[in-house]
Protein backbone atom coordinates (compact mmCIF):
# COMPACT_ATOMS: atom_id res chain seq x y z
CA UNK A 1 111.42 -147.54 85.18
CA UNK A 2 113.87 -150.51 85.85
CA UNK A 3 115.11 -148.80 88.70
CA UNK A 4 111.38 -147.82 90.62
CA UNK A 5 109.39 -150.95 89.48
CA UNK A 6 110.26 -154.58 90.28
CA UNK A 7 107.32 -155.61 87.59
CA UNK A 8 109.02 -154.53 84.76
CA UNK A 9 108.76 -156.71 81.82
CA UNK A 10 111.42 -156.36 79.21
CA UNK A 11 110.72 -157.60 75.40
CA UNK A 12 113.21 -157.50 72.79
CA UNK A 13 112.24 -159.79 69.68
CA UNK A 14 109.56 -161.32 71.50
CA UNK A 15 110.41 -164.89 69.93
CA UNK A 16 110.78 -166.15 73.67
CA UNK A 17 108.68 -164.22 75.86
CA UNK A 18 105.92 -164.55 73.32
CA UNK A 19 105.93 -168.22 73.09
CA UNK A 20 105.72 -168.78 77.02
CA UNK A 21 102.90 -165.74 77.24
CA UNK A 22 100.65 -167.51 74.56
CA UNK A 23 101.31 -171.34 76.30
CA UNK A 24 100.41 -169.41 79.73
CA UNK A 25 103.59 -169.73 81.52
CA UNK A 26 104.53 -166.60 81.60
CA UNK A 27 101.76 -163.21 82.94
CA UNK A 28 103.25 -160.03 82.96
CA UNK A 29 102.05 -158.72 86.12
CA UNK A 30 103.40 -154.81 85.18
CA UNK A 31 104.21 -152.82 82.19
CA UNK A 32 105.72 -154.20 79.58
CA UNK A 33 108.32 -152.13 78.33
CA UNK A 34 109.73 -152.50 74.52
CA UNK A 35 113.43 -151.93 73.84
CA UNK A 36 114.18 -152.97 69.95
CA UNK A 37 114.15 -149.56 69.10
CA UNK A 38 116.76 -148.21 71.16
CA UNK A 39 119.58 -146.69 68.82
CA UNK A 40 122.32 -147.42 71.14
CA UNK A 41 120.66 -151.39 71.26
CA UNK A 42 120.45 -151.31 67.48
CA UNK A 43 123.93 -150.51 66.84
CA UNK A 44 127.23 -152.34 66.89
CA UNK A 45 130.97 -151.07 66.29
CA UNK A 46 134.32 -152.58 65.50
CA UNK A 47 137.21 -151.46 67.41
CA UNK A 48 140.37 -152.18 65.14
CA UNK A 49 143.04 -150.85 66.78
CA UNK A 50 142.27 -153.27 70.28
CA UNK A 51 140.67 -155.98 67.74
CA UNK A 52 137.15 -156.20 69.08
CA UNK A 53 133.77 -156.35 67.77
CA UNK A 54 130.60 -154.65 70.33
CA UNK A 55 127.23 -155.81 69.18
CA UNK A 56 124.19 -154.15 70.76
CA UNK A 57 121.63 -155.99 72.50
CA UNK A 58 119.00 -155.69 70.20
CA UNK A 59 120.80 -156.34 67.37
CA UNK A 60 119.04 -159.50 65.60
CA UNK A 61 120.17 -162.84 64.18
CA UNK A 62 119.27 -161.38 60.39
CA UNK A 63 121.81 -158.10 60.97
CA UNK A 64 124.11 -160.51 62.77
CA UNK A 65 124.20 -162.18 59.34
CA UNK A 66 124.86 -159.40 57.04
CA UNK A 67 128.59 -159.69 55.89
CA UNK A 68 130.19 -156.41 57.35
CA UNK A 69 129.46 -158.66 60.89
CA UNK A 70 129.92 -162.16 59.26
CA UNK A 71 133.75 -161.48 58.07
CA UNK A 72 134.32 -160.67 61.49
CA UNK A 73 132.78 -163.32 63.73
CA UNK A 74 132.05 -166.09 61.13
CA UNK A 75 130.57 -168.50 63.70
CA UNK A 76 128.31 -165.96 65.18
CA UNK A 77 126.41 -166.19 61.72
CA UNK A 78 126.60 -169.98 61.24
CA UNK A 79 124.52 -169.97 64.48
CA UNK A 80 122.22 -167.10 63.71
CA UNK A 81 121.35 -168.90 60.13
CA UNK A 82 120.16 -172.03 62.08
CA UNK A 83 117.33 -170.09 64.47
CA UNK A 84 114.40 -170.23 63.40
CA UNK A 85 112.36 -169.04 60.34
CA UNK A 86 113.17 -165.66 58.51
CA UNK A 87 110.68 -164.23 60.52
CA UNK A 88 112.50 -165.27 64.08
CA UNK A 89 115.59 -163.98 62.88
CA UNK A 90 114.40 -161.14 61.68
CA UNK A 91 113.14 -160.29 65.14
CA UNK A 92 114.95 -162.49 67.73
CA UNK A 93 118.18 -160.59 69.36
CA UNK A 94 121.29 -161.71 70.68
CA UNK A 95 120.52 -159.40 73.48
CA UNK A 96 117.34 -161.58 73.94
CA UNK A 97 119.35 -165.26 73.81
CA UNK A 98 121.01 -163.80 76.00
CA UNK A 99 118.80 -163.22 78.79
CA UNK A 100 116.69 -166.54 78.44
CA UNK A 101 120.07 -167.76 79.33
CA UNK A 102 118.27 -171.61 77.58
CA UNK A 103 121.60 -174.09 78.01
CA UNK A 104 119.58 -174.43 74.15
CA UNK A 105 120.88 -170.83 72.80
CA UNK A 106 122.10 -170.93 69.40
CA UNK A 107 124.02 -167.85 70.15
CA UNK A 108 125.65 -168.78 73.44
CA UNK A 109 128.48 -170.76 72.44
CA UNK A 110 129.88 -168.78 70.31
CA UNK A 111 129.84 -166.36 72.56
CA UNK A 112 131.73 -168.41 75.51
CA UNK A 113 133.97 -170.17 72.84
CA UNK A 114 134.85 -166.16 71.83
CA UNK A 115 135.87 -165.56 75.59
CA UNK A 116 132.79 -163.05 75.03
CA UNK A 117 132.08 -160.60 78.02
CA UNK A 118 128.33 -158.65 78.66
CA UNK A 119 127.19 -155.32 79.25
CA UNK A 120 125.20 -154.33 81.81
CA UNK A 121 123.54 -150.79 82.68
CA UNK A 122 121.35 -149.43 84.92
CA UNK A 123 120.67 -146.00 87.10
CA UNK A 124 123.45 -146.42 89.21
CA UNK A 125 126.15 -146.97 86.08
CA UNK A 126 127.39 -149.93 84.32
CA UNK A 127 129.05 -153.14 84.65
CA UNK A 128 130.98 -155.76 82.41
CA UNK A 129 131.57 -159.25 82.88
CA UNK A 130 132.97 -163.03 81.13
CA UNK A 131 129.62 -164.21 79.39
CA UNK A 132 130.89 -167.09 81.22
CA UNK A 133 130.22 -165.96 84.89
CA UNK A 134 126.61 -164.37 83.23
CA UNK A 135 125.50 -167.16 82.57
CA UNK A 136 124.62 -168.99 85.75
CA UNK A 137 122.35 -172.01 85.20
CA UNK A 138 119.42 -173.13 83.18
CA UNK A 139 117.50 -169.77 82.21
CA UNK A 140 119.44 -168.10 85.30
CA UNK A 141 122.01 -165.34 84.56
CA UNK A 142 123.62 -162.87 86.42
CA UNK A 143 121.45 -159.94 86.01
CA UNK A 144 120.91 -157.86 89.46
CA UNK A 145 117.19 -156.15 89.62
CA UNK A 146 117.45 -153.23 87.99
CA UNK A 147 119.58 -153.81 85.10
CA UNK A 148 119.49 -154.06 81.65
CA UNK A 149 121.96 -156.19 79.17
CA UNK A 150 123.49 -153.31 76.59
CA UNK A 151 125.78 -155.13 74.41
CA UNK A 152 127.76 -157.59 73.89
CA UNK A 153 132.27 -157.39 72.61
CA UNK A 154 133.86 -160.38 71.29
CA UNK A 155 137.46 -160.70 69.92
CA UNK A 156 137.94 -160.38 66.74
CA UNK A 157 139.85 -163.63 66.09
CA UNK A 158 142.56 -164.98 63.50
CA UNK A 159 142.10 -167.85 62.79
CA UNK A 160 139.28 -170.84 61.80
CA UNK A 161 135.99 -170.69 64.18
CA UNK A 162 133.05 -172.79 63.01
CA UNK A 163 129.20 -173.36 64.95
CA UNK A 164 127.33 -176.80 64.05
CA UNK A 165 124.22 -178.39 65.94
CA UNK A 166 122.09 -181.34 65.48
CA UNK A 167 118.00 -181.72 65.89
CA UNK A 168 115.37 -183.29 65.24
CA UNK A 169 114.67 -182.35 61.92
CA UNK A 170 117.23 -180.02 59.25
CA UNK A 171 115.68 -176.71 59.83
CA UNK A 172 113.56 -174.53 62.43
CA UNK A 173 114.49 -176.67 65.33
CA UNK A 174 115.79 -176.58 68.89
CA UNK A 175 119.43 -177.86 69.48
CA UNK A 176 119.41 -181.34 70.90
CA UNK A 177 122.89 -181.05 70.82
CA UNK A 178 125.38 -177.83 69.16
CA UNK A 179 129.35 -176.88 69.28
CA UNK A 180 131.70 -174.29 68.62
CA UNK A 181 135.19 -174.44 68.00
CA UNK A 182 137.25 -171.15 67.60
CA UNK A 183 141.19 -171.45 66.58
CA UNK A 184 143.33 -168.84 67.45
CA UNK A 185 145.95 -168.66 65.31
CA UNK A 186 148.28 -166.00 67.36
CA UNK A 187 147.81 -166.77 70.82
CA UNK A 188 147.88 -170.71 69.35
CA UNK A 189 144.91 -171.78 71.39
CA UNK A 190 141.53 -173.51 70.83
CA UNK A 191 138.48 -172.85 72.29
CA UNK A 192 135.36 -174.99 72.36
CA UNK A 193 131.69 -174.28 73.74
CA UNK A 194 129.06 -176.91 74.31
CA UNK A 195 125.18 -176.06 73.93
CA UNK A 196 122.05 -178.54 75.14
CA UNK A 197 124.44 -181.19 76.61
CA UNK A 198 124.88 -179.01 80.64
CA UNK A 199 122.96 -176.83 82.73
CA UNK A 200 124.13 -173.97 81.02
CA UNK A 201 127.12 -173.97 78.08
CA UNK A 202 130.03 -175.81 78.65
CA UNK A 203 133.66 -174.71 78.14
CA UNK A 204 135.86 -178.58 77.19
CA UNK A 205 139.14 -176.95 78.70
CA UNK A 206 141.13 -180.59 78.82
CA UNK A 207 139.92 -181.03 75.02
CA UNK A 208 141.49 -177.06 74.19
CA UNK A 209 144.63 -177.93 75.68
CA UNK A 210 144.64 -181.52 74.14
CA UNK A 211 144.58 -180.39 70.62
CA UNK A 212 146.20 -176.98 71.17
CA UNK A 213 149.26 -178.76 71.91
CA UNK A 214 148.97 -181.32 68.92
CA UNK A 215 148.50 -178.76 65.85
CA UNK A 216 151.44 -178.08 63.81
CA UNK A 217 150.49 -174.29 63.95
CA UNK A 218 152.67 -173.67 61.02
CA UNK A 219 150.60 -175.63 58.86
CA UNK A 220 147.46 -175.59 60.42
CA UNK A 221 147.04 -179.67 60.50
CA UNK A 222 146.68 -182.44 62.97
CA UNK A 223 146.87 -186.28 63.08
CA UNK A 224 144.00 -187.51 63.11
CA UNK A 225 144.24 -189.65 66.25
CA UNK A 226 144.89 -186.05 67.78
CA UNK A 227 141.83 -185.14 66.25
CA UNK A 228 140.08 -188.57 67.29
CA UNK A 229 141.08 -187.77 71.01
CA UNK A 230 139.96 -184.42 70.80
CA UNK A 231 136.40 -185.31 69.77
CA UNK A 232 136.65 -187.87 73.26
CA UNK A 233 137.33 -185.43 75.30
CA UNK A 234 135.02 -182.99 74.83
CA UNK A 235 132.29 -185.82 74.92
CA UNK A 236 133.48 -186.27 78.50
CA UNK A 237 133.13 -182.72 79.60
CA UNK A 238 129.34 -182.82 78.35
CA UNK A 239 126.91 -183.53 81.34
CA UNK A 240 123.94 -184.12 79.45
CA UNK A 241 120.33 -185.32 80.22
CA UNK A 242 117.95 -187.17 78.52
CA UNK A 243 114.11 -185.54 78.05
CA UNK A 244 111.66 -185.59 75.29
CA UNK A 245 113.88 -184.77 72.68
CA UNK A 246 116.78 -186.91 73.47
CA UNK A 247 118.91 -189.24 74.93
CA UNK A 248 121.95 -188.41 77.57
CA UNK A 249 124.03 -191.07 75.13
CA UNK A 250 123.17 -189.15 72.13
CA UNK A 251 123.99 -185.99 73.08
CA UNK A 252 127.16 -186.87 74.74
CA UNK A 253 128.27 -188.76 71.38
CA UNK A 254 126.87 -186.03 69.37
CA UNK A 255 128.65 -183.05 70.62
CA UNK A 256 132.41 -185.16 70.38
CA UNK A 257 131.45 -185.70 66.61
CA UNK A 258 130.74 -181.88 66.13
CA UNK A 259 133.67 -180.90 67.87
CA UNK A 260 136.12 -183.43 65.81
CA UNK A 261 134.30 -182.55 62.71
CA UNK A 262 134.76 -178.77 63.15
CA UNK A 263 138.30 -178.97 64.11
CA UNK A 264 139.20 -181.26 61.06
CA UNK A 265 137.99 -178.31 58.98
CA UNK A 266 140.46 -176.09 61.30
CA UNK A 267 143.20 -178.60 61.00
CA UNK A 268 143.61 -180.52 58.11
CA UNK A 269 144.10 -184.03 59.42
CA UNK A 270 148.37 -184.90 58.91
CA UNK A 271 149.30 -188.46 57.38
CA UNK A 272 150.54 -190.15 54.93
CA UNK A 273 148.70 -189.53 51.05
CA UNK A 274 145.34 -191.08 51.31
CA UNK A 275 145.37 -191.58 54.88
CA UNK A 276 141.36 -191.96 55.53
CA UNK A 277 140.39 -188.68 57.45
């Protein structure tokens, strides 16, 4: 249907689509055609021999919780626990964050801090690609007519990853400002995402290599002026706004104290005995 219609309308969990549909921003103009119960959507599959975790598009935030997918992605279910209600997660996808592509995505950091990459199908055969270069700009991705997102395969990392955000209130809310920070133990990197604070997420690569090349990867610490420094950095690589929810300024010192707060719990902070963290 993808392939002979352009009017297509594709609904997932519905938590997005719905919302603009019932505020009249959104009118289907063609069919609307429902995906969720797709087996091949539904499912997911971990790969241990290359170390990689595939989630399927319609997979939701409550599966993405469960524990057999927690152990392996831990940050993927510290995001999915902060969206929404029980009733959102239970029917929002990751498939679906996905393609709203908001730069407000509880899932898409995690994803880019994972070095993530998408699946896309359609008649003509499929196509994979850096979640990175999918996402394009605010609600933009790089979806050709005609295609479909399948699934999603993330590394299955050793090491500390963590996903934090900040809002308006302490539950049910829309990131003013969010972070992820992913250690790799064996390829001794870190990774960091930024959500809410750019057009789309934000990779903080002068803040990885900062603090990559400060931890004592033997002991999985770092000084805290390392840690300090980090937390700068990646406030300078946010390119925030300020709207009706926030301020540029708050956002941009927000995200730096995520990002050093996270990474102390990665890195235990070095000093002397009852050096203040």
């Amino acid at each position: 249907m993808l392939a002979e219609r352009d009017d297509v309308t594709l609904l997932a969990g519905g938590t997005d689509a719905m919302v603009e549909i019932n505020d009249g921003h959104r009118r289907p103009q063609g069919p609307v055609v429902a995906v969720n119960r797709i087996p091949d959507l539904r499912s997911w599959r971990h790969d241990r021999a290359a170390g990689t975790l595939t989630i399927g598009a319609c997979v939701t935030y409550t599966e993405l919780m469960d524990p057999a997918i927690a152990t392996l992605v831990p940050a993927l279910a510290e995001a999915s626990r902060t969206v929404g209600s029980p009733q959102i997660r239970n029917a929002g996808t990751l498939g679906g964050n996905l393609g709203t592509c908001s730069p407000a995505g509880d899932g898409l950091p995690v994803l880019a801090a994972l070095d993530a990459t998408v699946t896309l199908a359609s008649r003509s055969g499929t196509r994979t690609m850096p979640v990175t270069e999918f996402m394009v700009g605010v609600k933009r991705t790089a979806i050709e007519p005609g295609e479909l997102i399948t699934e999603v395969t993330l590394p299955v990392v050793d090491g500390w990853q963590g996903y934090a955000k900040v809002g308006v209130r302490n539950a049910m809310v829309i990131a003013i400002a969010s972070t992820c920070v992913v250690f790799d133990r064996a390829a001794q990197t870190v990774r960091v995402a930024l959500g809410s604070v750019g057009p789309t997420i934000l990779r903080c690569p002068d803040a990885e290599a900062h603090l990559a090349s400060h931890v004592d990867w033997n002991t999985m610490s770092a000084a805290a002026d390392d840690l300090d420094r980090f937390g700068t950095l990646v406030s300078d690589a946010s390119r925030p706004i300020t709207d009706h929810r926030s301020s540029a300024e708050y956002r941009r010192h927000a995200v730096g104290v995520l990002a050093r707060r996270l990474a102390q719990r990665a890195a235990t902070p070095a000093g002397p005995p009852g050096a203040p963290a």
